[in-house]
N, C-alpha and C. Protein backbone atom coordinates (compact mmCIF):
# COMPACT_ATOMS: atom_id res chain seq x y z
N UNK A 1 43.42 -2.58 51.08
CA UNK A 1 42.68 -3.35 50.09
C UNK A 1 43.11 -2.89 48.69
N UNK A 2 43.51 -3.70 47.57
CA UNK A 2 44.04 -3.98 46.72
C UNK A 2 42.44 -2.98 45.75
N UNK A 3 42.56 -2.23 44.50
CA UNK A 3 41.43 -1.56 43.41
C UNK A 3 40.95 -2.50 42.98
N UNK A 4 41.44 -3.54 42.85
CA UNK A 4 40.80 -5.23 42.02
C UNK A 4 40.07 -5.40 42.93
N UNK A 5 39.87 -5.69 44.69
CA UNK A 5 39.28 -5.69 45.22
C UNK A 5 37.83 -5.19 45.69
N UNK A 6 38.46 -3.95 45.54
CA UNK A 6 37.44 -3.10 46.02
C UNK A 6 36.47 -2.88 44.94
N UNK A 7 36.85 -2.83 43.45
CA UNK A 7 36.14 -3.06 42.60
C UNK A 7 35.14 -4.53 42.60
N UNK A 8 36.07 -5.36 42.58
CA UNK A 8 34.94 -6.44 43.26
C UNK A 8 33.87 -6.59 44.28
N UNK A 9 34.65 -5.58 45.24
CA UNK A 9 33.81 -5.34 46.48
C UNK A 9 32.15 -4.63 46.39
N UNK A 10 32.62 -3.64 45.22
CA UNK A 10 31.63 -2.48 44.95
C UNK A 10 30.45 -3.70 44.08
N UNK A 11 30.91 -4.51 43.17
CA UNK A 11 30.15 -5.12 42.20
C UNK A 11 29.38 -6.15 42.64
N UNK A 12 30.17 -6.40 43.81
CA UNK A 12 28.74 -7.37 44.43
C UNK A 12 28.13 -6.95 45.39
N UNK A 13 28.90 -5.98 46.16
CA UNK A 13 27.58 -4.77 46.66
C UNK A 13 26.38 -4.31 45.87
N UNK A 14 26.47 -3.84 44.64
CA UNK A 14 25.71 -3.82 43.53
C UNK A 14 24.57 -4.81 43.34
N UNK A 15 25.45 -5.95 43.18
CA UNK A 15 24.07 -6.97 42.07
C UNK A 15 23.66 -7.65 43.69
N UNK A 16 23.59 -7.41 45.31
CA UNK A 16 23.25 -7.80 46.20
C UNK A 16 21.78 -6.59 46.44
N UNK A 17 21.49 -6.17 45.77
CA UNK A 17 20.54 -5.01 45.27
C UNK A 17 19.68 -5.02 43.95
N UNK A 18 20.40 -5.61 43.17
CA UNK A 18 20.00 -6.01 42.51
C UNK A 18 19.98 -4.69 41.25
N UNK A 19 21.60 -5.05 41.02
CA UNK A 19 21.81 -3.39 40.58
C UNK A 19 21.09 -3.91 38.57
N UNK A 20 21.16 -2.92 38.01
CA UNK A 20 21.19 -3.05 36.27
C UNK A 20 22.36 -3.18 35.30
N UNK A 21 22.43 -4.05 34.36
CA UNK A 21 24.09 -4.19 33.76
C UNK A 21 25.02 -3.27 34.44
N UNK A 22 25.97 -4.28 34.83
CA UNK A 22 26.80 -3.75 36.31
C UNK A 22 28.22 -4.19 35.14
N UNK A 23 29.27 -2.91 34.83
CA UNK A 23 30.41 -2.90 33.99
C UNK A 23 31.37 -2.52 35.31
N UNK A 24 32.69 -3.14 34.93
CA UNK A 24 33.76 -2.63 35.51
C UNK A 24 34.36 -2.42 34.24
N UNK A 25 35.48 -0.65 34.22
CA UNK A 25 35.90 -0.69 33.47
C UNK A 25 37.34 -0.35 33.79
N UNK A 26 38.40 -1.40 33.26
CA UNK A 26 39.63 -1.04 33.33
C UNK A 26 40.01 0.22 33.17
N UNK A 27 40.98 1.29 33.63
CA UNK A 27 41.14 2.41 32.77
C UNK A 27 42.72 2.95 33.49
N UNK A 28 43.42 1.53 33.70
CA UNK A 28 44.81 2.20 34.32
C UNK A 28 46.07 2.23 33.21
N UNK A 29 45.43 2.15 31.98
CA UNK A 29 46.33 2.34 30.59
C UNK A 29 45.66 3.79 30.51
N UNK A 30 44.55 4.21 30.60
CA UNK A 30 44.17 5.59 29.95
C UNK A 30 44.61 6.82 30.97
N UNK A 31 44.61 6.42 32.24
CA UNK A 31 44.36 7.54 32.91
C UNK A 31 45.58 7.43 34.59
N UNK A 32 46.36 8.20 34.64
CA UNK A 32 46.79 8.16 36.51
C UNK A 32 45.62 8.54 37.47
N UNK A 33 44.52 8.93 37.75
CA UNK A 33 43.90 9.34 37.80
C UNK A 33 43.22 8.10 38.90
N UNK A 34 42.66 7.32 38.61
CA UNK A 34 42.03 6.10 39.17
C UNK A 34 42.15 4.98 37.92
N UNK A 35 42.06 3.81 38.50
CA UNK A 35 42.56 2.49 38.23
C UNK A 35 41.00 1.35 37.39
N UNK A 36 40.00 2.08 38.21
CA UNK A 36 38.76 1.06 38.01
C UNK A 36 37.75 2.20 37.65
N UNK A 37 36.80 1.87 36.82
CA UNK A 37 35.86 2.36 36.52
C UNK A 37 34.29 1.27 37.38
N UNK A 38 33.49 1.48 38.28
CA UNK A 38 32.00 0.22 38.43
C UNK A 38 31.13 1.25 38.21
N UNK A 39 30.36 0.78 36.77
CA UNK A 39 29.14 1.78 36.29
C UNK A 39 27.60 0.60 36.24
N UNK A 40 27.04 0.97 37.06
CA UNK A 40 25.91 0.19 36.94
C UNK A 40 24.43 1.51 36.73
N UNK A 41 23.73 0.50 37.12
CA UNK A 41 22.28 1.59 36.65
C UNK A 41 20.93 1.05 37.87
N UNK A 42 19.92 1.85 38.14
CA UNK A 42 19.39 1.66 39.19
C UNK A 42 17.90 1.81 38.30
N UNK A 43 16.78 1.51 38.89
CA UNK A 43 15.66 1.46 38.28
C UNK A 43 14.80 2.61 38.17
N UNK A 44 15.16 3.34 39.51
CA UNK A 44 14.33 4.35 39.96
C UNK A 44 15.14 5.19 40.74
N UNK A 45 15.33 6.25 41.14
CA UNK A 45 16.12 7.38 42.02
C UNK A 45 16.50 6.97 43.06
N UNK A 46 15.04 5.93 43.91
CA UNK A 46 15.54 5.65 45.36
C UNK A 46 16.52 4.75 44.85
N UNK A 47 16.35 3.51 43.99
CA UNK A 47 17.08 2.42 43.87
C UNK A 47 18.35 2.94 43.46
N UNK A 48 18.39 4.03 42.68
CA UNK A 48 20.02 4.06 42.53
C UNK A 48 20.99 4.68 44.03
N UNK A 49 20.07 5.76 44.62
CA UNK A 49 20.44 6.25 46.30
C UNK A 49 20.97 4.65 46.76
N UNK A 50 19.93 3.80 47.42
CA UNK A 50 19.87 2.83 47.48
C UNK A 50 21.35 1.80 47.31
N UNK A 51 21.46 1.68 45.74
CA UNK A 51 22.41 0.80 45.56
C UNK A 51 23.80 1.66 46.27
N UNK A 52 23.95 3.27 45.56
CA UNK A 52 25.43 4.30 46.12
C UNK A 52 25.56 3.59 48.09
N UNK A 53 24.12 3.51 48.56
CA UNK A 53 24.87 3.66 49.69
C UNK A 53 24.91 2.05 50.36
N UNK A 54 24.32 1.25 49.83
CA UNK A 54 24.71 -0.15 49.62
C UNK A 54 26.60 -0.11 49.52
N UNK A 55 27.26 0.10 48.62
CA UNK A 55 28.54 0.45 48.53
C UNK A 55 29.13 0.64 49.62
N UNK A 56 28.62 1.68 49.68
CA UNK A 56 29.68 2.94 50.94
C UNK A 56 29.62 1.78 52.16
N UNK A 57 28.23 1.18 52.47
CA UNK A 57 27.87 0.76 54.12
C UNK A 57 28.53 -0.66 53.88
N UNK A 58 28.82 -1.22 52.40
CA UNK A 58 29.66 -2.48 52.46
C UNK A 58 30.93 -2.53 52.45
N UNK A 59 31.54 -1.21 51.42
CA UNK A 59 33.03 -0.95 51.80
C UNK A 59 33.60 -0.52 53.02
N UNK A 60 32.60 0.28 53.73
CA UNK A 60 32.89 0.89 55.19
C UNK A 60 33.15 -0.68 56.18
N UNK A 61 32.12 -1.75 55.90
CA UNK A 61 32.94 -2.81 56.39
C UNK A 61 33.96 -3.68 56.78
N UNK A 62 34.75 -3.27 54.94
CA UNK A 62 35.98 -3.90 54.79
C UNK A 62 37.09 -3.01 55.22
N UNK A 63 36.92 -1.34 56.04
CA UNK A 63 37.55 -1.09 56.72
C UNK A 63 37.76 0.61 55.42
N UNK A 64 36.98 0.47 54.25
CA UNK A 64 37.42 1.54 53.09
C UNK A 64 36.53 2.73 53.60
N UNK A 65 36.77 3.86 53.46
CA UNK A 65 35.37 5.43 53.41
C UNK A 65 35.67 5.49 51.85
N UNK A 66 34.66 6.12 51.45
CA UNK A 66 35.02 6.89 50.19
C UNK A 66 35.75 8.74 50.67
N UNK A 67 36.22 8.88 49.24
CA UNK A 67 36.44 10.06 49.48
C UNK A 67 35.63 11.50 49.21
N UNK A 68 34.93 10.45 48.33
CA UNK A 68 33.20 11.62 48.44
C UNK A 68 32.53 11.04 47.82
N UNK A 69 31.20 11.65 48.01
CA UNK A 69 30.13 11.07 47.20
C UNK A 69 29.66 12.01 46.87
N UNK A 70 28.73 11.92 45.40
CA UNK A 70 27.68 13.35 44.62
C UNK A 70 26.21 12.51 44.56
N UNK A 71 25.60 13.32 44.21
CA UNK A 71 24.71 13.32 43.27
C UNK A 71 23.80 12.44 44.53
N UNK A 72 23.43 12.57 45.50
CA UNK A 72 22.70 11.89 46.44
C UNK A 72 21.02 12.20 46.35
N UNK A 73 21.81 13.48 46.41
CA UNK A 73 19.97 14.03 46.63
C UNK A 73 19.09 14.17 45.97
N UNK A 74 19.29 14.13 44.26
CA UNK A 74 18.94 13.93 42.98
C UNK A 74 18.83 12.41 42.73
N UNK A 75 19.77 11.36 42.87
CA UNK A 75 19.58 10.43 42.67
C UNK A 75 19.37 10.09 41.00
N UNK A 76 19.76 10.50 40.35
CA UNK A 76 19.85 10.29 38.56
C UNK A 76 21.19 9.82 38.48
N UNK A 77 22.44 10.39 39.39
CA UNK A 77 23.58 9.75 39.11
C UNK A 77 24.84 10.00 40.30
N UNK A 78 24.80 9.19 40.83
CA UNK A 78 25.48 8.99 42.34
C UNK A 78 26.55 8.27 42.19
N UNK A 79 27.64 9.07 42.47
CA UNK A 79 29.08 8.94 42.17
C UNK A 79 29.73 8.74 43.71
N UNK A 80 30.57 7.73 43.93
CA UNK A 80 31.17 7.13 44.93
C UNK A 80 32.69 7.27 44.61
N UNK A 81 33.41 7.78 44.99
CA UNK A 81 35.32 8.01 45.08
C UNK A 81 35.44 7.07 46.01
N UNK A 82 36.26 6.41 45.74
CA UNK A 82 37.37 5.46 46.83
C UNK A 82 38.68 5.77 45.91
N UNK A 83 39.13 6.64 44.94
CA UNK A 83 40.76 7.09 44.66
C UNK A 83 40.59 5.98 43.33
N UNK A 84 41.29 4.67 44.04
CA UNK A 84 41.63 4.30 42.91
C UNK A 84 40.54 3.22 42.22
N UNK A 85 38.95 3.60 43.11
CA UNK A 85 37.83 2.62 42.54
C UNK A 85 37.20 4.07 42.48
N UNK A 86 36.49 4.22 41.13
CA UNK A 86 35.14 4.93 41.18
C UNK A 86 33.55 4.44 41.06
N UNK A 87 33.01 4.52 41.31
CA UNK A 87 31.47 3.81 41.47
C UNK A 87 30.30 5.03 40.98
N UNK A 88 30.10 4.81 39.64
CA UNK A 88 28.51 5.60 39.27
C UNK A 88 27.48 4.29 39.13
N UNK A 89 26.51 5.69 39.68
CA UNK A 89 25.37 4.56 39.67
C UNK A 89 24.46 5.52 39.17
N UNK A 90 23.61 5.12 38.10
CA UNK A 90 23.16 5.94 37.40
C UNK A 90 21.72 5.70 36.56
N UNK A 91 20.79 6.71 36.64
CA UNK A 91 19.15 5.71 35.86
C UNK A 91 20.13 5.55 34.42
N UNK A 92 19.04 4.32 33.61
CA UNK A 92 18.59 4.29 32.45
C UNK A 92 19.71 5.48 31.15
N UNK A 93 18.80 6.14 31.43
CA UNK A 93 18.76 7.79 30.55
C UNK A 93 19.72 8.41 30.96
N UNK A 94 20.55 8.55 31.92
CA UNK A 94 21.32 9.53 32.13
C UNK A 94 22.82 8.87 31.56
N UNK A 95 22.52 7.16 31.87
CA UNK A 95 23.72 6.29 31.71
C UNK A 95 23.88 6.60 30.07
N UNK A 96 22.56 5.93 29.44
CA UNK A 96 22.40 6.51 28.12
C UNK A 96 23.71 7.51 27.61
N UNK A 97 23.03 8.42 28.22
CA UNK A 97 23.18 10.14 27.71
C UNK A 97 25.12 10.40 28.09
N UNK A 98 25.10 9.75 28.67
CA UNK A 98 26.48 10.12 29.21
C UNK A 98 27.91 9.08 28.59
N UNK A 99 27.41 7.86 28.34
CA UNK A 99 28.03 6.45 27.95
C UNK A 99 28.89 6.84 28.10
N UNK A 100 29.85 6.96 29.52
CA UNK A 100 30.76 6.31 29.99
C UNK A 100 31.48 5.07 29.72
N UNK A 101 30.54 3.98 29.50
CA UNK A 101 32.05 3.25 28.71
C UNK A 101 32.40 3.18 27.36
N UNK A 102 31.58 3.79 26.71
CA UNK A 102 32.49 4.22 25.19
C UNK A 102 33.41 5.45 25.34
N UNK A 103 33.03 6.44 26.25
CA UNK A 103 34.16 7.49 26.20
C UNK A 103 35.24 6.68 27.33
N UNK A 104 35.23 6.02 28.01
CA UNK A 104 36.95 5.45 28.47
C UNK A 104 37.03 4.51 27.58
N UNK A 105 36.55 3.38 27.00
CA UNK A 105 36.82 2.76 25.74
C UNK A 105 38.51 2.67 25.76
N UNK A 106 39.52 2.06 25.82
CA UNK A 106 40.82 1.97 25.27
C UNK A 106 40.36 2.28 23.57
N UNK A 107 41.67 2.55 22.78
CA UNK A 107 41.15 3.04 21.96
C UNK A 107 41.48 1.54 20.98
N UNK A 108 42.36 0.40 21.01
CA UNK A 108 42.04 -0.72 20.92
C UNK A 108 40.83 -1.38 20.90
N UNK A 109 39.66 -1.26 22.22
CA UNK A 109 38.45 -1.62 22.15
C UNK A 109 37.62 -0.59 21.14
N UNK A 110 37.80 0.70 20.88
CA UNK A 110 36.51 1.40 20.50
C UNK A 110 36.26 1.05 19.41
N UNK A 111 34.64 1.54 18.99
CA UNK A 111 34.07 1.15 17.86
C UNK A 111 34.90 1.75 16.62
């Protein structure tokens, strides 16, 4: 499965949950590293658990595992590896606190 994919894959895994402003962020000019950025936000701890493993049990469909997952048991910010897709899912406040897509930002896009 193609990162365009699976990024797609992850994003409507997401809003099938009924995830919170759900971003994909390009980042295969900034980084070798991984290809896709999917940062969404969850309402509540379970809901973000919830949406991470929404992901995993929909990509595990299309035949993908991740290569790890964090932040489960806390549930403030649950990070999904598939290599060249990454998937945070993250409350409110932490997304806030962290703004992930202004720090990958191309530097073309930044403020």
């Amino acid at each position: 499965m193609e990162a365009e994919e699976l990024a797609a894959l992850a994003v409507s895994a997401l809003d099938d949950l009924k995830a919170v402003n759900t971003v994909t962020v390009d980042v295969r000019e900034l980084t070798d590293v991984t290809d896709y950025l999917v940062i969404a936000s969850g309402t509540s701890n379970r809901h973000v658990k919830s949406l991470a493993d929404n992901v995993t049990v929909e990509a595990k469909k299309a035949g993908m595992r991740p290569l790890g997952v964090e932040g489960e048991d806390a549930g403030e910010w649950v990070l999904v590896d598939y290599g060249d897709v990454v998937v945070h899912v993250m409350l409110p406040a932490t997304r806030d606190f962290y703004d992930l897509e202004r720090l990958w930002a191309s530097p073309d896009r930044a403020p």
